[in-house]
N, C-alpha and C. Protein backbone atom coordinates (compact mmCIF):
# COMPACT_ATOMS: atom_id res chain seq x y z
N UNK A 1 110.99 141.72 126.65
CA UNK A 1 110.81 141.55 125.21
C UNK A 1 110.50 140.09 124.93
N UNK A 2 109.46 140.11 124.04
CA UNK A 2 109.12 138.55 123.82
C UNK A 2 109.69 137.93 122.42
N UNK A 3 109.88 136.33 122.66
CA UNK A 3 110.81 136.11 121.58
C UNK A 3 109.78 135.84 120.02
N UNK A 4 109.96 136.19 118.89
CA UNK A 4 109.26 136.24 117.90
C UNK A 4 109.84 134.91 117.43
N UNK A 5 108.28 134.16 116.57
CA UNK A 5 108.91 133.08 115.91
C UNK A 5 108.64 133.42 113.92
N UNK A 6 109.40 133.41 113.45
CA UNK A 6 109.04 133.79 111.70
C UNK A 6 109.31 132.87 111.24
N UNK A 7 108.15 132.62 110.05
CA UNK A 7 108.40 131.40 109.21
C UNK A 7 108.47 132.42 107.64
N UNK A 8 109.37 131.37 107.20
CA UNK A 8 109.31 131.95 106.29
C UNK A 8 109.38 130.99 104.90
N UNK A 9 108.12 131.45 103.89
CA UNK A 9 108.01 130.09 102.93
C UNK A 9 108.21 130.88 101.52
N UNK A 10 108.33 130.17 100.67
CA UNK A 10 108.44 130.69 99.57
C UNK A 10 107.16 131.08 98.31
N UNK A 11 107.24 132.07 97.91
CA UNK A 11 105.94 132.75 97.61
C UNK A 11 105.60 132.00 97.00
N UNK A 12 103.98 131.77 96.15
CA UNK A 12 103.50 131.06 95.19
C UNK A 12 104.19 131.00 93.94
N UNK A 13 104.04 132.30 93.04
CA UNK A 13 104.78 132.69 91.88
C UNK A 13 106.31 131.92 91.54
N UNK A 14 107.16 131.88 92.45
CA UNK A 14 108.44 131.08 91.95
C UNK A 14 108.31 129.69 92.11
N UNK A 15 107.34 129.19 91.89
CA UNK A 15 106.32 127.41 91.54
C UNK A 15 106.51 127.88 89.97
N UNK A 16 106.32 128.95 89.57
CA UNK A 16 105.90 129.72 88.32
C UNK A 16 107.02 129.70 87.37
N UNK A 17 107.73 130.67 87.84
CA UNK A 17 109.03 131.29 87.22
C UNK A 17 110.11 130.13 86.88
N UNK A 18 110.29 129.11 87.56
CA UNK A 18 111.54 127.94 87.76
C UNK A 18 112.51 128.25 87.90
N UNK A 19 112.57 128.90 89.50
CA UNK A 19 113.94 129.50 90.03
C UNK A 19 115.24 128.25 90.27
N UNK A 20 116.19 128.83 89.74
CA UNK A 20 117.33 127.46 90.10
C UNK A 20 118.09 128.24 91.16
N UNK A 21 118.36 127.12 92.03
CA UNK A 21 119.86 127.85 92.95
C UNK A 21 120.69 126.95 93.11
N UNK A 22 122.55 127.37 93.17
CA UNK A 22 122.64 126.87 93.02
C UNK A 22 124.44 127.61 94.21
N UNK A 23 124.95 126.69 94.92
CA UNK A 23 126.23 127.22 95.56
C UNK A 23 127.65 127.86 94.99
N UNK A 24 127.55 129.34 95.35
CA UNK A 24 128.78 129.67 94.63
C UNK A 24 129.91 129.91 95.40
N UNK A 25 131.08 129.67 95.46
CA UNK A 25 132.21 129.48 96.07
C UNK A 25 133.23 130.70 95.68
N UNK A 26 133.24 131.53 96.66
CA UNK A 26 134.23 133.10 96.60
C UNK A 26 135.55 133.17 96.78
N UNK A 27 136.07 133.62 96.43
CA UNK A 27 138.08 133.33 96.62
C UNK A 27 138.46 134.16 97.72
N UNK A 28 137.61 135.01 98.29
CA UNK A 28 138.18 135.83 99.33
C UNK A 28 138.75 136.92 98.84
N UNK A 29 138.74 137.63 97.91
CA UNK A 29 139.60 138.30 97.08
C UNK A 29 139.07 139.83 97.28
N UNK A 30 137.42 139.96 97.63
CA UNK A 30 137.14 141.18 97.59
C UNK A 30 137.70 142.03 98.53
N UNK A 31 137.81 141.59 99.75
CA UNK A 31 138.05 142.28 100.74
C UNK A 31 140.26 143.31 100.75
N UNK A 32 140.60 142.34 100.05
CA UNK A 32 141.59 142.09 100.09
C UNK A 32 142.26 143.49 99.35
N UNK A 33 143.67 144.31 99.56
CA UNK A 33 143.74 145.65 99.01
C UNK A 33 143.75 145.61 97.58
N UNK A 34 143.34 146.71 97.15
CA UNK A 34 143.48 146.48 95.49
C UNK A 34 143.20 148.40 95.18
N UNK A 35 143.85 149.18 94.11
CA UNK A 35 143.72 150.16 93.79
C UNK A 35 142.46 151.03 94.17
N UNK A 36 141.44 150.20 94.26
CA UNK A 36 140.37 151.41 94.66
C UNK A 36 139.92 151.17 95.90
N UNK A 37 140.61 150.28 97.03
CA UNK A 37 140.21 150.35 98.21
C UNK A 37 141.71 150.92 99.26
N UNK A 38 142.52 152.20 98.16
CA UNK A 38 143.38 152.32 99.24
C UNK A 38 143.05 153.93 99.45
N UNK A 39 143.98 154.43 100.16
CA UNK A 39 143.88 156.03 100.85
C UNK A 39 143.55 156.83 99.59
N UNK A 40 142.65 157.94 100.01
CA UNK A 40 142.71 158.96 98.77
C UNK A 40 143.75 159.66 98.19
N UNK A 41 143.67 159.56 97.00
CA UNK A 41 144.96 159.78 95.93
C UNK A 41 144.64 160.21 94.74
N UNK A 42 146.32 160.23 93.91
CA UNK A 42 145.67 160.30 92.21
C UNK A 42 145.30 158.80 91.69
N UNK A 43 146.21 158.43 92.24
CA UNK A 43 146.15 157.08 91.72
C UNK A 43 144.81 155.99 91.84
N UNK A 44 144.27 156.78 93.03
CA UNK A 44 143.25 155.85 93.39
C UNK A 44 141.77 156.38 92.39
N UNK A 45 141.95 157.89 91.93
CA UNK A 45 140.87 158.40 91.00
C UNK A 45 141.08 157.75 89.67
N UNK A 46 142.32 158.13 89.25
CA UNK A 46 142.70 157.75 87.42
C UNK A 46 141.58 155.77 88.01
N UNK A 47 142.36 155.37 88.70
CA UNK A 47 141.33 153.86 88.75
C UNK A 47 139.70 154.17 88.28
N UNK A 48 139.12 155.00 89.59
CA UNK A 48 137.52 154.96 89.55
C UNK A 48 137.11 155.60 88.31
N UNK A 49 137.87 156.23 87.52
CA UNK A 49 137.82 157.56 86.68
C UNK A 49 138.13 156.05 85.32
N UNK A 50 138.66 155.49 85.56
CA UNK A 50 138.87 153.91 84.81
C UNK A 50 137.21 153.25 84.23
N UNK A 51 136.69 153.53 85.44
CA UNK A 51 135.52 152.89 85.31
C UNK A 51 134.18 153.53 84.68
N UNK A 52 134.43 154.68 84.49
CA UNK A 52 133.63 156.10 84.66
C UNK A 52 132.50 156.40 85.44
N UNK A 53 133.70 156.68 86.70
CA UNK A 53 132.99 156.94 87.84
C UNK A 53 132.60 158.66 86.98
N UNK A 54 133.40 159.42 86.44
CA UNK A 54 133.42 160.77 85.77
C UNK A 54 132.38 161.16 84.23
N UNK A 55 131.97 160.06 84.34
CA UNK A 55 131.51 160.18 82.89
C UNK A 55 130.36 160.75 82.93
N UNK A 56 129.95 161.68 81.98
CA UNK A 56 129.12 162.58 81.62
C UNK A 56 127.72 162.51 82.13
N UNK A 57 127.13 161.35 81.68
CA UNK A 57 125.77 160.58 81.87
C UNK A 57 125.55 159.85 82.67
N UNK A 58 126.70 160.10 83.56
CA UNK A 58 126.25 159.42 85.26
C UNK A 58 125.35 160.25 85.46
N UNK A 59 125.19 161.43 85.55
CA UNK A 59 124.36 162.15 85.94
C UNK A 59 122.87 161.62 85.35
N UNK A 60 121.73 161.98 85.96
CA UNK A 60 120.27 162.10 85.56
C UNK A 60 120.16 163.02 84.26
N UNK A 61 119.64 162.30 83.00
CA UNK A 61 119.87 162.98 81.98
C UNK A 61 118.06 163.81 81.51
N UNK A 62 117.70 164.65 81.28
CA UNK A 62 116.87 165.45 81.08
C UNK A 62 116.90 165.93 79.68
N UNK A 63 116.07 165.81 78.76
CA UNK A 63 115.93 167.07 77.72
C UNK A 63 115.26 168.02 77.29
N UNK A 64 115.24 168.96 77.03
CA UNK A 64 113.89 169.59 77.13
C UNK A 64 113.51 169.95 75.32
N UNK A 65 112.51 169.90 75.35
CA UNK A 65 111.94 169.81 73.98
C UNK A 65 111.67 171.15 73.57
N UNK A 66 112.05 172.35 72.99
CA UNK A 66 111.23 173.28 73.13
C UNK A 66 110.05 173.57 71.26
């Protein structure tokens, strides 16, 4: 297998746009246990069910006109 070299530059267009970047600093916190990353439960639904993981119009909504 031969070794590949990639360059990689930044497109024309964001010369355009005036992209800023800028360093963001994470607390470590996601990984860490919290109600919706433990064993399946009630407790762990009423959470996602918190968020509306259940809610109606999650679904793909359609109407039909007649």
């Amino acid at each position: 297998m031969s070794a590949k070299l990639l360059i990689f530059a930044p497109a024309p267009l964001t010369k355009d746009v005036g992209l800023n970047y800028e360093t963001v600093v994470f607390n470590g916190s996601l990984l860490k246990e919290n109600v919706f990353r433990q064993d399946a439960g009630t407790e762990v639904d009423v959470a996602w069910a918190s968020l509306g993981v259940d809610c109606e119009y999650s679904q793909p909504y359609s109407r039909s006109y007649d």
